[in-house]
Protein backbone atom coordinates (compact mmCIF):
# COMPACT_ATOMS: atom_id res chain seq x y z
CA UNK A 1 -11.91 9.78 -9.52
CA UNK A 2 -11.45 9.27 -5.98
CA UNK A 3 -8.85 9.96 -3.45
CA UNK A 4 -8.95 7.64 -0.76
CA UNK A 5 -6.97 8.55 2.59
CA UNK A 6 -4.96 4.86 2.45
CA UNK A 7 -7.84 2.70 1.05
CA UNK A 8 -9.36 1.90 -2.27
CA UNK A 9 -12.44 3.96 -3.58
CA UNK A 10 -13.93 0.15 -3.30
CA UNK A 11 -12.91 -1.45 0.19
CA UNK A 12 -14.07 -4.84 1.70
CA UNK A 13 -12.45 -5.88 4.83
CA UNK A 14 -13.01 -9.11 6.51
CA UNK A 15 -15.48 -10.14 4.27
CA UNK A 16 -17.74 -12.95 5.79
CA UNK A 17 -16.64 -16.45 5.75
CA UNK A 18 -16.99 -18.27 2.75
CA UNK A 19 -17.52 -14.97 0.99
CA UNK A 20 -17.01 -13.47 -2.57
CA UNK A 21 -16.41 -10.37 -3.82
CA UNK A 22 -17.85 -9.70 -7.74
CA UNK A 23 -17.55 -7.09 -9.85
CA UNK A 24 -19.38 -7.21 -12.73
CA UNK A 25 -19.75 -4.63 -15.43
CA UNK A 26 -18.24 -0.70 -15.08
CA UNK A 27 -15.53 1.31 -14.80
CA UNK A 28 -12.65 2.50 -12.03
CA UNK A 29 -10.64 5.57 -13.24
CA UNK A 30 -8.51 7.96 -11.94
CA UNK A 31 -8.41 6.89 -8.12
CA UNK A 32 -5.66 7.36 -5.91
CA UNK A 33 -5.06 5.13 -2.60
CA UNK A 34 -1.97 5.96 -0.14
CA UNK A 35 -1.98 2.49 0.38
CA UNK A 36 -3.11 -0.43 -1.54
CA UNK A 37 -5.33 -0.89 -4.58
CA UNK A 38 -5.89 1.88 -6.64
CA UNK A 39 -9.75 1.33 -7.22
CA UNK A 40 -10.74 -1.71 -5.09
CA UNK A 41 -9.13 -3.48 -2.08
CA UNK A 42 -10.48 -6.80 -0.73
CA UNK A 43 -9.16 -8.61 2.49
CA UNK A 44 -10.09 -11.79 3.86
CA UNK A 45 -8.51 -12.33 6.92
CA UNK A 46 -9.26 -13.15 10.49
CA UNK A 47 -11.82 -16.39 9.59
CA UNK A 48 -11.95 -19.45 10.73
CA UNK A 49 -12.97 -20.45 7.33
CA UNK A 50 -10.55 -22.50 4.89
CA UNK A 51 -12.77 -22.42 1.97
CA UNK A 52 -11.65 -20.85 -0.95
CA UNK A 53 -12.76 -17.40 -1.00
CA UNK A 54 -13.05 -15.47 -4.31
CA UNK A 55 -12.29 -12.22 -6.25
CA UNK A 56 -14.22 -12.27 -9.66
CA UNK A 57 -13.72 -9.33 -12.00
CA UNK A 58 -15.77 -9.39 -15.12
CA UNK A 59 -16.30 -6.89 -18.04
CA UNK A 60 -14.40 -4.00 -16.07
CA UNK A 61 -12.17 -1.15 -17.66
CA UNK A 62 -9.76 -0.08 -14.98
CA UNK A 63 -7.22 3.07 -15.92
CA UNK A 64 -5.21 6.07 -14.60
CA UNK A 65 -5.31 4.42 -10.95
CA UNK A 66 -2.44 4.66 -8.42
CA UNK A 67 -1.23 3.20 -5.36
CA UNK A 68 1.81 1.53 -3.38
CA UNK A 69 0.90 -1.70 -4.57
CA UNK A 70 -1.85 -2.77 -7.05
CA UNK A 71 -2.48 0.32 -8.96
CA UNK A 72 -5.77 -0.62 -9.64
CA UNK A 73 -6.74 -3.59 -7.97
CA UNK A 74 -5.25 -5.29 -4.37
CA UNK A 75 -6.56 -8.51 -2.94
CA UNK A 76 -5.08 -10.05 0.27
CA UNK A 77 -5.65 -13.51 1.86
CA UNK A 78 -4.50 -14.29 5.71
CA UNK A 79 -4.51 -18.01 6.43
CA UNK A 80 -6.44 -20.04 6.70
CA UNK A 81 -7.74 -18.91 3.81
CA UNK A 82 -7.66 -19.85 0.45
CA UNK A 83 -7.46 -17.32 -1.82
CA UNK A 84 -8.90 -17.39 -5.44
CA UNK A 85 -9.08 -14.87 -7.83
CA UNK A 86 -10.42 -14.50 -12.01
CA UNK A 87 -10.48 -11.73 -14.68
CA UNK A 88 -12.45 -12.08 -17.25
CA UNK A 89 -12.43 -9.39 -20.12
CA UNK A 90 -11.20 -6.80 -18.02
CA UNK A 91 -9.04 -3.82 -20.08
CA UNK A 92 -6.45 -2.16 -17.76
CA UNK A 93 -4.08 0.68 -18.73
CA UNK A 94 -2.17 3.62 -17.27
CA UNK A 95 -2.41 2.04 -13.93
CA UNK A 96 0.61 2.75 -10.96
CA UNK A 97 1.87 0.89 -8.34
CA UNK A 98 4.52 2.80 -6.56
CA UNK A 99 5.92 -0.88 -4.98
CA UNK A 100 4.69 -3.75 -6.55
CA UNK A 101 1.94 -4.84 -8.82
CA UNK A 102 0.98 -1.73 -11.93
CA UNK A 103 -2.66 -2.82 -12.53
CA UNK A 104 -3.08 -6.13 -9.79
CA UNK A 105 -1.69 -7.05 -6.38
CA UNK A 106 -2.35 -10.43 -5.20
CA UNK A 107 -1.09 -11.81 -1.63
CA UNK A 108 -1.73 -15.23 -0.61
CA UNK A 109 -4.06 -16.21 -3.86
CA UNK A 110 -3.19 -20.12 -3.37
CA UNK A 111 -4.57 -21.13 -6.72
CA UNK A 112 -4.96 -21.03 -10.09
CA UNK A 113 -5.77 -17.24 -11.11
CA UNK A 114 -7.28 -17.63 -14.64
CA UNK A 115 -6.98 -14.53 -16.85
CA UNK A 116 -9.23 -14.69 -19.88
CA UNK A 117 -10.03 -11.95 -22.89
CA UNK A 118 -8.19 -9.06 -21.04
CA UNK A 119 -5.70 -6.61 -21.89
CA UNK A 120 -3.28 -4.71 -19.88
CA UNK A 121 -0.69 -2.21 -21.50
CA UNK A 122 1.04 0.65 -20.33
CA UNK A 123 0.57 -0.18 -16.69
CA UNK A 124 3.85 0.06 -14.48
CA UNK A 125 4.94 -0.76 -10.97
């Protein structure tokens, strides 16, 4: 695992307008963030964009990760931007959020979040 000094082990800020962030495939365990998301962090913010802008997570175990809010996974979106997020067969356990948000955080996610084939147990915050 990783400690990260207030961000995730994974961190995209200001990604570029009109841009995704995938994961696909892997593991995140045993990170710690002072701040937000555990294991992976994404902000869009600051863009001039308002396109829907994406966090995809697919076939991802995420455990034993802590942070103030999403204990594994945060994801923030600043208008204008519409936020959009999926899981898809993700498996998340043992994850802390000190705030809100044991294994996800999502802030300003302005649509449908489809969850499909995933478990989470045992995650708290």
């Amino acid at each position: 695992g990783v400690f990260a000094l207030g961000w995730a082990a994974v961190f995209a800020l200001g990604c570029a307008a009109q841009g995704n962030l995938t994961i696909t495939g892997g593991s995140a365990t045993f990170n710690k963030a002072s701040a937000d998301g555990g294991a992976v962090r994404g902000e869009w913010l600051n863009t001039q964009s308002t396109a829907s802008q994406y966090l995809h997570v697919t076939d991802y175990t995420i455990h034993d990760n802590t942070a103030n809010q999403g204990g594994a996974v945060a994801a923030f979106w600043l208008p204008p931007v519409r936020g959009r997020m999926s899981l898809q067969r993700i498996t998340a356990y043992k994850n802390n959020a000190t705030i809100f948000g044991g294994a996800f955080y999502m802030y300003g996610c302005t649509g449908d979040m489809p969850i499909s084939n995933s478990n989470f147990t045992a995650n708290s915050g």
